[in-house]
C-alpha atoms as a PDB file:
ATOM      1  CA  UNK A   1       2.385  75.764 -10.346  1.00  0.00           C
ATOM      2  CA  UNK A   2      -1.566  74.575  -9.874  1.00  0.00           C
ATOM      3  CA  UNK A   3      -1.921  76.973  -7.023  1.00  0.00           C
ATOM      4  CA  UNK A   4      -4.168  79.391  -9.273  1.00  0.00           C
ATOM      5  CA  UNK A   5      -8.163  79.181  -8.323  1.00  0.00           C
ATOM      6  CA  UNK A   6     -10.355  81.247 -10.871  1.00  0.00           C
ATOM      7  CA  UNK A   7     -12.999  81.111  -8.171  1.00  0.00           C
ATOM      8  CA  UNK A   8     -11.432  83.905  -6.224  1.00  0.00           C
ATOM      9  CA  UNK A   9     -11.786  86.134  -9.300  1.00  0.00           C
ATOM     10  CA  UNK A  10     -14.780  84.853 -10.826  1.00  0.00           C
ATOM     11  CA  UNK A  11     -16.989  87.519 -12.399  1.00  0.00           C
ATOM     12  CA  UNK A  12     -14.371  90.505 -12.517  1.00  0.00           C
ATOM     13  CA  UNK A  13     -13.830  92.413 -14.853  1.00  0.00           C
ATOM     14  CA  UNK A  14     -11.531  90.829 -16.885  1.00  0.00           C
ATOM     15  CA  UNK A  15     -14.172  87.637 -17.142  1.00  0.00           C
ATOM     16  CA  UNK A  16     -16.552  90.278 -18.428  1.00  0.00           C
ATOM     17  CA  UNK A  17     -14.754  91.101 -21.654  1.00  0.00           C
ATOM     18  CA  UNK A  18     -13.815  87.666 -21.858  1.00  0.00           C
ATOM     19  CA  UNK A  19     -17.304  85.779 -21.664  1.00  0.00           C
ATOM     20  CA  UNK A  20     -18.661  88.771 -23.865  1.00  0.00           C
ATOM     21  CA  UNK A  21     -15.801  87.937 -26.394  1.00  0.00           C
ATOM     22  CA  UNK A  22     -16.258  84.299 -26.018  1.00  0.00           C
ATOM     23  CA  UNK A  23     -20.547  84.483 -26.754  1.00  0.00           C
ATOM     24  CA  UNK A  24     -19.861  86.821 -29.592  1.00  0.00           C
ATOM     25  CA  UNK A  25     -17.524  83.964 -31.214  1.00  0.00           C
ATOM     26  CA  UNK A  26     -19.349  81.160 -30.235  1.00  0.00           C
ATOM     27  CA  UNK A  27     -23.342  82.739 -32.104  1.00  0.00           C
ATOM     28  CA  UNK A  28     -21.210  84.031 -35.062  1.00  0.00           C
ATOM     29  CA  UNK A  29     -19.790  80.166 -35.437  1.00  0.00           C
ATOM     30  CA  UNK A  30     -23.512  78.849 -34.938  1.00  0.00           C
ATOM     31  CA  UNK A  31     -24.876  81.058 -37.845  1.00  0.00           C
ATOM     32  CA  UNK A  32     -23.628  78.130 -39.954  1.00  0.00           C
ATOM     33  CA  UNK A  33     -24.979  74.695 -39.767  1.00  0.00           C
ATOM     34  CA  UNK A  34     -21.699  72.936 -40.327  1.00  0.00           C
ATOM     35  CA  UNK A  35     -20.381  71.570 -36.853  1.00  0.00           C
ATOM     36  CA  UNK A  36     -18.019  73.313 -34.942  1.00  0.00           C
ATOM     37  CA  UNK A  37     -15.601  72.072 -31.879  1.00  0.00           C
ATOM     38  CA  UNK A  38     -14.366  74.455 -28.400  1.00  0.00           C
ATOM     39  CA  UNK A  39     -11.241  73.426 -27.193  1.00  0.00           C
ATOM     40  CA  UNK A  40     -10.897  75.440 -23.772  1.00  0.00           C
ATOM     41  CA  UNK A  41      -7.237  74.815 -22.665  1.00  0.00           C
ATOM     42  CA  UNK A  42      -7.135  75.915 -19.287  1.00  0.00           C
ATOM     43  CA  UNK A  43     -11.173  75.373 -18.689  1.00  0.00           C
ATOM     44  CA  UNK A  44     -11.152  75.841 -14.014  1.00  0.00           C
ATOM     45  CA  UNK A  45     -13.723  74.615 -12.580  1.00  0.00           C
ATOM     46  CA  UNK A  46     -16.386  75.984 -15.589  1.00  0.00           C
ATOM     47  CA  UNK A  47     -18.970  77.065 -12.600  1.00  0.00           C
ATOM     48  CA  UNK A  48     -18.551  79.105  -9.688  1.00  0.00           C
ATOM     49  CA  UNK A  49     -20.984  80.178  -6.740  1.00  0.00           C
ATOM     50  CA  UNK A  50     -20.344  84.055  -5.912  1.00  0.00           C
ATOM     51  CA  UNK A  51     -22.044  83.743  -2.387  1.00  0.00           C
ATOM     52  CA  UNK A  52     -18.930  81.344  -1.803  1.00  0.00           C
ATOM     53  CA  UNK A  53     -15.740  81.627   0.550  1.00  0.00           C
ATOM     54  CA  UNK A  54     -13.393  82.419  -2.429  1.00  0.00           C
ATOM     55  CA  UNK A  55     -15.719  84.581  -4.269  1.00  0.00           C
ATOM     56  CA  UNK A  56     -16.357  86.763  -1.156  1.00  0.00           C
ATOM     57  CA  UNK A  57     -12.734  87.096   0.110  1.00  0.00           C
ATOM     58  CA  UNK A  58     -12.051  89.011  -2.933  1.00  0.00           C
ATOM     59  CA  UNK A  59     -15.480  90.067  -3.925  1.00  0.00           C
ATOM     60  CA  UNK A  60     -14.153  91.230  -7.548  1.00  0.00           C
ATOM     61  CA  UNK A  61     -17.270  90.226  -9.429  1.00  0.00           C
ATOM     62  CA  UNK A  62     -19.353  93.271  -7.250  1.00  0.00           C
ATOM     63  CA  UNK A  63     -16.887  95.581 -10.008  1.00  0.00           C
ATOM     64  CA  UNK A  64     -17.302  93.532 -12.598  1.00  0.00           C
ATOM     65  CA  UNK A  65     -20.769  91.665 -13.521  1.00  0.00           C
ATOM     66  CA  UNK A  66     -21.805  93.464 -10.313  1.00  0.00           C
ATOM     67  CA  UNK A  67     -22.407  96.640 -11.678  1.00  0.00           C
ATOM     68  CA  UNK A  68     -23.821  95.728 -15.150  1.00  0.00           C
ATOM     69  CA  UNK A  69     -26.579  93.609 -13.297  1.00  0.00           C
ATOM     70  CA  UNK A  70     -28.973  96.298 -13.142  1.00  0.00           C
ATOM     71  CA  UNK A  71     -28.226  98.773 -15.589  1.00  0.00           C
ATOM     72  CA  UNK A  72     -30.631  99.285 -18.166  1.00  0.00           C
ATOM     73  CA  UNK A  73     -28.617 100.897 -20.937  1.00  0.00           C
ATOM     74  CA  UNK A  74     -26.149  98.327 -21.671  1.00  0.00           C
ATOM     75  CA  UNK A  75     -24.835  98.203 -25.122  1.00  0.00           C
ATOM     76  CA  UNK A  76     -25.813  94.533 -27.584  1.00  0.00           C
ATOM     77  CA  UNK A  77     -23.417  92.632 -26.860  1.00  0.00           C
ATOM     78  CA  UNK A  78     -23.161  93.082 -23.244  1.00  0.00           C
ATOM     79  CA  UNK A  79     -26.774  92.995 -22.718  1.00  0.00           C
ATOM     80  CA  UNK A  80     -26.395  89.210 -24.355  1.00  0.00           C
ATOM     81  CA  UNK A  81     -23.587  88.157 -22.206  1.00  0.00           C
ATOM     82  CA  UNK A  82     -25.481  89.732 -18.688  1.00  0.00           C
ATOM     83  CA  UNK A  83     -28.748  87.843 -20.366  1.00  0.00           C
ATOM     84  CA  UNK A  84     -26.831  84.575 -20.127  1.00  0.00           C
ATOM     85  CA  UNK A  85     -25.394  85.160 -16.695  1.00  0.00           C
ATOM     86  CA  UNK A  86     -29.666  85.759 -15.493  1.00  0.00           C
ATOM     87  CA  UNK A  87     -30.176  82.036 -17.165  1.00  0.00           C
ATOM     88  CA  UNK A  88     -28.355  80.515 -14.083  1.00  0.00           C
ATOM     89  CA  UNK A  89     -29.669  83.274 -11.550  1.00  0.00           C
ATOM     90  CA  UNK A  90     -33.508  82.763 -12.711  1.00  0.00           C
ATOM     91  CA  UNK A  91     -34.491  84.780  -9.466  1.00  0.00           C
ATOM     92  CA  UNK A  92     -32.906  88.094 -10.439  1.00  0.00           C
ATOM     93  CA  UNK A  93     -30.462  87.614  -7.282  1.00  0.00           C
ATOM     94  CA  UNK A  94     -26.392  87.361  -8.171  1.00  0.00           C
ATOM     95  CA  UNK A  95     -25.262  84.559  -7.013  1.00  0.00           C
ATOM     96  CA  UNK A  96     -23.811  81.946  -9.724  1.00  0.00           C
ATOM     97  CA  UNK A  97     -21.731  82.314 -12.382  1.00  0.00           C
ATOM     98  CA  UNK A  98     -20.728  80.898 -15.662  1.00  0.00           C
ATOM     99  CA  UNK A  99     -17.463  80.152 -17.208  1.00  0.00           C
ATOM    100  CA  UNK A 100     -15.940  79.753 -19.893  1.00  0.00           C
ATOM    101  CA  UNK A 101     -17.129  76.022 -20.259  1.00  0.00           C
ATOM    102  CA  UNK A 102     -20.561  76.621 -19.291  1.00  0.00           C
ATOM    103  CA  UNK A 103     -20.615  79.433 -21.849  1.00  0.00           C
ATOM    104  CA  UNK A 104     -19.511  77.145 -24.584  1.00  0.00           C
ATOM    105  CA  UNK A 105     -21.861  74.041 -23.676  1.00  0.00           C
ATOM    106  CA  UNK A 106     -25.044  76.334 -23.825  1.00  0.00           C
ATOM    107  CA  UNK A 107     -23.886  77.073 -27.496  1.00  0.00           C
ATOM    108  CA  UNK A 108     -23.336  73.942 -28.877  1.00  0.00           C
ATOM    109  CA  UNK A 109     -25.857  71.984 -31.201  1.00  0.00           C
ATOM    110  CA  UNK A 110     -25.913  68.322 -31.569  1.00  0.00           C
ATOM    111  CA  UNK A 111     -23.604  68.274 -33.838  1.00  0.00           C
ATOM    112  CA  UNK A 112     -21.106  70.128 -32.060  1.00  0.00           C
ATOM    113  CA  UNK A 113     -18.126  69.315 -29.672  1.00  0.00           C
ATOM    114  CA  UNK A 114     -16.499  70.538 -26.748  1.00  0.00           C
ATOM    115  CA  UNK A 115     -12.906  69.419 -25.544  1.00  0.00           C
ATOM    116  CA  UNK A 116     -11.656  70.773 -21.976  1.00  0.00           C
ATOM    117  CA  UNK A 117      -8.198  70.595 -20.065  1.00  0.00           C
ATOM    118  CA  UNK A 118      -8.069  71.619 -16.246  1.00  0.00           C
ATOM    119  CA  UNK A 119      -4.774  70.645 -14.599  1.00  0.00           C
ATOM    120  CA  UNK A 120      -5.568  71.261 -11.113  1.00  0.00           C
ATOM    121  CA  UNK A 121      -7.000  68.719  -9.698  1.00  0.00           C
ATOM    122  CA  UNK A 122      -9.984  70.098  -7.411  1.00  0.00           C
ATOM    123  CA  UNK A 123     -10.901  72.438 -10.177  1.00  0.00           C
ATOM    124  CA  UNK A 124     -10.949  68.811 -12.714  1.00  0.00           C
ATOM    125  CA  UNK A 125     -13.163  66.924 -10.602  1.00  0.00           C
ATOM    126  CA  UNK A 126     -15.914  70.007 -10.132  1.00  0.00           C
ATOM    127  CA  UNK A 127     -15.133  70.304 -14.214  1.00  0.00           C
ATOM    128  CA  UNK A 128     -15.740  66.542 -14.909  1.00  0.00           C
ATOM    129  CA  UNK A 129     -18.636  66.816 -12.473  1.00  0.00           C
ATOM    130  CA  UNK A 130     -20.970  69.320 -14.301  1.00  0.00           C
ATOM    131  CA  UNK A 131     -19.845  68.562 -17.792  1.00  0.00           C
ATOM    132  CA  UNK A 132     -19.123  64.881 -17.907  1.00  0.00           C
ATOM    133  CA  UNK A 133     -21.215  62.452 -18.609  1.00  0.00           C
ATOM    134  CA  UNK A 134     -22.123  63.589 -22.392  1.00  0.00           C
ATOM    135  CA  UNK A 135     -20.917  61.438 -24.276  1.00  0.00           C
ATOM    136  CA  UNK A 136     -18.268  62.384 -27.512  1.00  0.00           C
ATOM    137  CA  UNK A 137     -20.202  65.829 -27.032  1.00  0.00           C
ATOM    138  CA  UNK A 138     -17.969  67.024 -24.174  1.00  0.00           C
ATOM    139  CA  UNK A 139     -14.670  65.577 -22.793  1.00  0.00           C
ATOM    140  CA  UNK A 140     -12.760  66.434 -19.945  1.00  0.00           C
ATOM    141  CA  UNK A 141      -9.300  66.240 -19.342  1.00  0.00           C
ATOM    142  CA  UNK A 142      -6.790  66.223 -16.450  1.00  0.00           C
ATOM    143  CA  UNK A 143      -4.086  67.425 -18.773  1.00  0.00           C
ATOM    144  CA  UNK A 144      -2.104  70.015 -19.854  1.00  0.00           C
ATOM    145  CA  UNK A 145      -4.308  71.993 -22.610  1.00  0.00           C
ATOM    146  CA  UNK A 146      -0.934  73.276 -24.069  1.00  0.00           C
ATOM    147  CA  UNK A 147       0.554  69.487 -25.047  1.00  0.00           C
ATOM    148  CA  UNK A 148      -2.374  68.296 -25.866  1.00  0.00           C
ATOM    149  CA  UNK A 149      -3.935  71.561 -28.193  1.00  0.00           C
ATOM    150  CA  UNK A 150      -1.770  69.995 -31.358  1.00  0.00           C
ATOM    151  CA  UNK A 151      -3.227  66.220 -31.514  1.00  0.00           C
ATOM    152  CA  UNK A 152      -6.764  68.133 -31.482  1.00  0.00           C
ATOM    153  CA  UNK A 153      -5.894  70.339 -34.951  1.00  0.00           C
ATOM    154  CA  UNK A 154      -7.524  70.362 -37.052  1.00  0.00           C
ATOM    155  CA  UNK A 155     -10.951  69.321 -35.982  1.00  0.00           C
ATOM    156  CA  UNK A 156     -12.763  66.911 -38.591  1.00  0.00           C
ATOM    157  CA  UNK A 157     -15.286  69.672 -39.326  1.00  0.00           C
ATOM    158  CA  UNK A 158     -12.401  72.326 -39.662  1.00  0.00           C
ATOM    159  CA  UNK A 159     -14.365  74.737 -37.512  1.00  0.00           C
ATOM    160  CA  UNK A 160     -13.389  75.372 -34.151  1.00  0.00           C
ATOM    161  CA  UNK A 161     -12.567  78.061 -31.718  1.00  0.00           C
ATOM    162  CA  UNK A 162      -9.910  77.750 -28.999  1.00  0.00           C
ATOM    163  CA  UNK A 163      -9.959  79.207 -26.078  1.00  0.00           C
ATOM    164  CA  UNK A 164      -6.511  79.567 -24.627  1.00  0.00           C
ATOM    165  CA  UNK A 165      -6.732  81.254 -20.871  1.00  0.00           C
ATOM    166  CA  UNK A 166      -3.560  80.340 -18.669  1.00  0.00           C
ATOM    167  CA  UNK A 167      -3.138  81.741 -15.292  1.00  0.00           C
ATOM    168  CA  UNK A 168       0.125  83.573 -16.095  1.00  0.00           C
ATOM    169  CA  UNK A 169       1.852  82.342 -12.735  1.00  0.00           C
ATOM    170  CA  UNK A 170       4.735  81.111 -14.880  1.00  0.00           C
ATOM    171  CA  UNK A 171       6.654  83.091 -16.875  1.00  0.00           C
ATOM    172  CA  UNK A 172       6.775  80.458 -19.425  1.00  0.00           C
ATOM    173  CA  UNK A 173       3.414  80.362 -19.632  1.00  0.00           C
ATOM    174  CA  UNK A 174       3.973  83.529 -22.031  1.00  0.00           C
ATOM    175  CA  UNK A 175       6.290  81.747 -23.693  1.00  0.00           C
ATOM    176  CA  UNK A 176       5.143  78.500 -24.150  1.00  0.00           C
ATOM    177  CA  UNK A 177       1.229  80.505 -25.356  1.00  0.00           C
ATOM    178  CA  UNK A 178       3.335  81.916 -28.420  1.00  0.00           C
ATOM    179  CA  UNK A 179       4.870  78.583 -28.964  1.00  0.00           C
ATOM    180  CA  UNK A 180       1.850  76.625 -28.611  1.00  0.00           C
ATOM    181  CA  UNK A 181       0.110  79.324 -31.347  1.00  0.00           C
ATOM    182  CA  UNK A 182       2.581  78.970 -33.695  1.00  0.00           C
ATOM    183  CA  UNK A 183       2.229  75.298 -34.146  1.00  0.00           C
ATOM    184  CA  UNK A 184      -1.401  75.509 -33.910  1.00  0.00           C
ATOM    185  CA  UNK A 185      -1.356  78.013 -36.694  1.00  0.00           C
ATOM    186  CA  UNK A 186       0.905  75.855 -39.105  1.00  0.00           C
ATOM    187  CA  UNK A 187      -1.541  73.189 -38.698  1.00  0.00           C
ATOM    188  CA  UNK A 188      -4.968  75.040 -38.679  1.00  0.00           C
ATOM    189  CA  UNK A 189      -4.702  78.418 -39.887  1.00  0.00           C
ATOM    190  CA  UNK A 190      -8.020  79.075 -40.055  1.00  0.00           C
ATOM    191  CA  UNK A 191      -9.304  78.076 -37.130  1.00  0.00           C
ATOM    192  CA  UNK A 192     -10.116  80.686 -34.439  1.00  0.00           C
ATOM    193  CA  UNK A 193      -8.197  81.309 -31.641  1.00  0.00           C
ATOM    194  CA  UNK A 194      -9.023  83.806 -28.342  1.00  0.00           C
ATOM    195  CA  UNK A 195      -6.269  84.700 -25.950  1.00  0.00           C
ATOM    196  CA  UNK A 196      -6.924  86.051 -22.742  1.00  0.00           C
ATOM    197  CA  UNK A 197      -4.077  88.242 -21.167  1.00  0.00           C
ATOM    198  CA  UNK A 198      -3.509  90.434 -17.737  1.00  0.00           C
ATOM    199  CA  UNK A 199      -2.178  93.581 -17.968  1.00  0.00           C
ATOM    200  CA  UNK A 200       0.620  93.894 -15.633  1.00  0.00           C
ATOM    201  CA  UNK A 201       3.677  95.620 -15.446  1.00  0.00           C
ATOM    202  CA  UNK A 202       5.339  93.012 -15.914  1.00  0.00           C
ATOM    203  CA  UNK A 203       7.849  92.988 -19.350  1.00  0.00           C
ATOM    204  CA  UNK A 204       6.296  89.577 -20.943  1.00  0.00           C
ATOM    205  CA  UNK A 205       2.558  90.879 -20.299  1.00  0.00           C
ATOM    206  CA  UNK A 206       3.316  93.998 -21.827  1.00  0.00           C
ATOM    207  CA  UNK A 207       5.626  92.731 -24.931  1.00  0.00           C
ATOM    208  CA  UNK A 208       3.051  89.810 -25.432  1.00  0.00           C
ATOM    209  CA  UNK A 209       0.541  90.990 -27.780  1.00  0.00           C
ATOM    210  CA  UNK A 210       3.535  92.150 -30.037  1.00  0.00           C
ATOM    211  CA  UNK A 211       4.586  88.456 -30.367  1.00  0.00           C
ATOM    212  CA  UNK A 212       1.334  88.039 -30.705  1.00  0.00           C
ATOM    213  CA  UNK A 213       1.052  90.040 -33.830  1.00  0.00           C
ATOM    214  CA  UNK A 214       4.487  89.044 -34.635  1.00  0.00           C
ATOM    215  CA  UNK A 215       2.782  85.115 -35.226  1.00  0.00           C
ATOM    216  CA  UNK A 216       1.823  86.704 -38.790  1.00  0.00           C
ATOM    217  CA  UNK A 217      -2.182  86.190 -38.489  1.00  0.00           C
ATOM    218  CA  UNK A 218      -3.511  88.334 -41.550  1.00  0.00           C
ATOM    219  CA  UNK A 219      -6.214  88.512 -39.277  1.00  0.00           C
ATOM    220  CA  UNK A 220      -7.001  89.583 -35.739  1.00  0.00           C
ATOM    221  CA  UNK A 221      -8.697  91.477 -33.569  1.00  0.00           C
ATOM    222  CA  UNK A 222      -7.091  93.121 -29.753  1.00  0.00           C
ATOM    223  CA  UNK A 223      -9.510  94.740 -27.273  1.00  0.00           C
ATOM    224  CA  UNK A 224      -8.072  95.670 -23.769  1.00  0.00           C
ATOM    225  CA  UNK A 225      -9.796  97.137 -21.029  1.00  0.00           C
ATOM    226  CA  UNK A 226      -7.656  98.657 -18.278  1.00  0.00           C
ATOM    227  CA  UNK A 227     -10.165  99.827 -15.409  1.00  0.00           C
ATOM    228  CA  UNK A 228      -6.981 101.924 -13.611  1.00  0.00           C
ATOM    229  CA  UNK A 229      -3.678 103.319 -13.863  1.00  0.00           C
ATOM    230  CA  UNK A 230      -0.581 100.717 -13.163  1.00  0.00           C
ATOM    231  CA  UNK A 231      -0.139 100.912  -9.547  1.00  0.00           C
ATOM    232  CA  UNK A 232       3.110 102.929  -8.458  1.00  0.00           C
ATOM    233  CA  UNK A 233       4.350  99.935  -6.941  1.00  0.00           C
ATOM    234  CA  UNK A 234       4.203  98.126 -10.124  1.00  0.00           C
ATOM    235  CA  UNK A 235       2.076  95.208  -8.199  1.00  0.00           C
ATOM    236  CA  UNK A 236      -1.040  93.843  -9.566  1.00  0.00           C
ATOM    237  CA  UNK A 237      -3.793  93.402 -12.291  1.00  0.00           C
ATOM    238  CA  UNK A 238      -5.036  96.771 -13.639  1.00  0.00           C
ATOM    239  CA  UNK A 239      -6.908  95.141 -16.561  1.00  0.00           C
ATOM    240  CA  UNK A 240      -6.293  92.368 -19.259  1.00  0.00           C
ATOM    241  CA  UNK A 241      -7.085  91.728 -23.008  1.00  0.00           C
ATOM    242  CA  UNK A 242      -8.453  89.876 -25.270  1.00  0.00           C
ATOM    243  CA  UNK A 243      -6.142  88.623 -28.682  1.00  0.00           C
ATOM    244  CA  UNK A 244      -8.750  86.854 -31.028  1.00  0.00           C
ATOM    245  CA  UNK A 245      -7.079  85.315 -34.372  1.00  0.00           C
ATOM    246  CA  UNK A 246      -9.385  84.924 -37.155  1.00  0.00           C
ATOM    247  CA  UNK A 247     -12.476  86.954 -35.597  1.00  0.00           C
ATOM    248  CA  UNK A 248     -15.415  87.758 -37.223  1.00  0.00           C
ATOM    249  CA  UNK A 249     -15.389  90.368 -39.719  1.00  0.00           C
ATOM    250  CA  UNK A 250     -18.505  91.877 -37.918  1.00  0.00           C
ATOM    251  CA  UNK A 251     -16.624  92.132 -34.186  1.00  0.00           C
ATOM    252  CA  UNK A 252     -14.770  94.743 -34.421  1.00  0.00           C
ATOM    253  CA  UNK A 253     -18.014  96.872 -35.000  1.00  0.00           C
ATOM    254  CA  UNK A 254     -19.831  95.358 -32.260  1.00  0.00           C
ATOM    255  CA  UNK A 255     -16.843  96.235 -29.414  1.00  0.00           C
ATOM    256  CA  UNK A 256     -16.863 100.106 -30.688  1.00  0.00           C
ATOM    257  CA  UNK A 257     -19.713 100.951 -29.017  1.00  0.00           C
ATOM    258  CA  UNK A 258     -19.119  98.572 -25.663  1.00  0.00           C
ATOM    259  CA  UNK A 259     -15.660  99.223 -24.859  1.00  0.00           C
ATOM    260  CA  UNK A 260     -15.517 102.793 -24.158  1.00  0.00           C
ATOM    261  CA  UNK A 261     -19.089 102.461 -22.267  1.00  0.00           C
ATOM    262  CA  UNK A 262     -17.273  99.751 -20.228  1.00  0.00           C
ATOM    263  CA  UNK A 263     -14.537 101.847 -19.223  1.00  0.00           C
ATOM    264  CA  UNK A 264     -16.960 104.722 -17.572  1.00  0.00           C
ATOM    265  CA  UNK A 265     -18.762 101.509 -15.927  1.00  0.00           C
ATOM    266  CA  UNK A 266     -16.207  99.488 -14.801  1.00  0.00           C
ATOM    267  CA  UNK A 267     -13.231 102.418 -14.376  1.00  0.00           C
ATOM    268  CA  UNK A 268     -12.171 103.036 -10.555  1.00  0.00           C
ATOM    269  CA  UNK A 269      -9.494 105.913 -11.264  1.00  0.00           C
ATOM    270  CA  UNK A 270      -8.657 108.727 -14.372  1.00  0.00           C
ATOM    271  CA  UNK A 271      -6.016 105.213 -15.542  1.00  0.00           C
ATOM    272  CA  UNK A 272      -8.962 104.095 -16.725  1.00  0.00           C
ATOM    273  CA  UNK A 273      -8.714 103.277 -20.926  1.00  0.00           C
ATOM    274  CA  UNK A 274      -9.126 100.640 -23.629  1.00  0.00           C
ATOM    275  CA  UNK A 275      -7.825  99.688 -26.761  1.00  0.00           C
ATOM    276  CA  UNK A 276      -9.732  98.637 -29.607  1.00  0.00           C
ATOM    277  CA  UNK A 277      -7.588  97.456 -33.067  1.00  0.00           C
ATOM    278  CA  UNK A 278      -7.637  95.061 -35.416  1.00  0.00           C
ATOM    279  CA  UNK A 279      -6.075  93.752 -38.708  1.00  0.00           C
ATOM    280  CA  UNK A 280      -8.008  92.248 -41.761  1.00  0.00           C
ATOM    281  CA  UNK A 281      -7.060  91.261 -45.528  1.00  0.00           C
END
């Protein structure tokens, strides 16, 4: 169940539609001076070095951030997201990486707050490592994001964004997302709420966003980026997805441009697509 290491897959190119999602949410929530709170449910370790063992075995981020490093032409909002990747590689040379708590913590104002969950245990103590020691500005948690999500809703400044990114090794884990959601909804519908999927072959990945939609959001926002075809064997990751409930009005503009662009950068076969939709009152 805690076997899942993001540091194998760190940088890919799932985490860059993610992280660009995430640093699109996190400035529009900053426009405002009111404080805002980032609950990360399923935060890893929040830091990873790509010139490590994990990182290399796999070597996904040289198909991901990897080939967006250099380019010149890269479209707003990914040129912001590769900008904050260069503020922990000062050198010009790849070799760190930022989550999805590191992401967050450079975005926050003194006002603001930061809650993160991290189950497995190496993954915590790297986690409580780099981003302990802040006081009530940042807490970390050995626990189970998805229990403990409801005592954190609402926030007291009833602005927040959640970040909800399981590993999907469970099946429940689809299951127990929708669940967790629904409650969440019911007791802070306005808050905003990013959902990282894979695209597999599997049924639940490809029935989730339905129940996703099927939560009754009046507004969302679903961008996908699938970088091949399925495999014939039916076996692996060909992309993944981002779900964002409540987005900003202005995001769905933004992604037009990048997510086609993304798909001749980041494609490896003709499978190659993406899906940009969204729903607003």
């Amino acid at each position: 169940m805690l076997s899942y290491r993001h540091s194998y897959h760190a940088g890919n190119h799932a985490d860059v539609l993610k992280h660009t999602l995430q640093i699109q949410l996190l400035r529009h929530l900053a426009q405002k001076d009111k404080a805002f709170w980032v609950i990360d449910t399923h935060a890893g370790a929040g830091l990873y070095a790509l010139d490590s063992v994990h990182a290399e075995k796999l070597g996904e981020y040289r198909d991901g951030i990897g080939r967006l490093w250099s380019r010149s032409d890269l479209p707003e909002a990914l040129a912001e997201y590769v900008a904050a990747v260069r503020e922990l590689n000062p050198d010009g040379s790849l070799r760190a990486y930022p989550g999805s708590p590191w992401l967050s913590q450079r975005a926050l104002r003194e006002q603001d707050r930061l809650r993160l969950f991290e189950l497995h245990s190496t993954d915590f103590r790297t986690l409580e490592q780099t981003f302990g020691g802040h006081g009530k500005q940042a807490l970390v948690y050995a626990d189970d994001g998805f229990a403990r999500l409801k005592a954190l809703l609402p926030p007291p400044s009833r602005r927040a964004l959640t970040l909800i990114d399981p590993s999907y090794e469970l099946r429940e884990d689809y299951t127990r997302l929708v669940d967790t959601l629904r409650d969440a909804l019911q007791r802070f519908p306005t808050g905003t709420y990013a959902i990282w999927y894979p695209m597999l072959s599997r049924p639940e990945s490809r029935q989730l966003v339905n129940h996703l939609k099927a939560l009754g959001a009046r507004n969302w926002l679903h961008a996908a980026l699938a970088v091949r075809g399925p495999s014939p064997d039916g076996m692996g990751m060909h992309g993944s997805g981002m779900f964002v409930i409540n987005p900003p009005w202005t995001l769905a503009a933004t992604l037009e441009p990048m997510m086609p662009w993304l798909v001749d950068v980041l494609g490896t076969d003709p499978g190659a697509r993406h899906i940009l939709e969204h729903q607003a009152d």
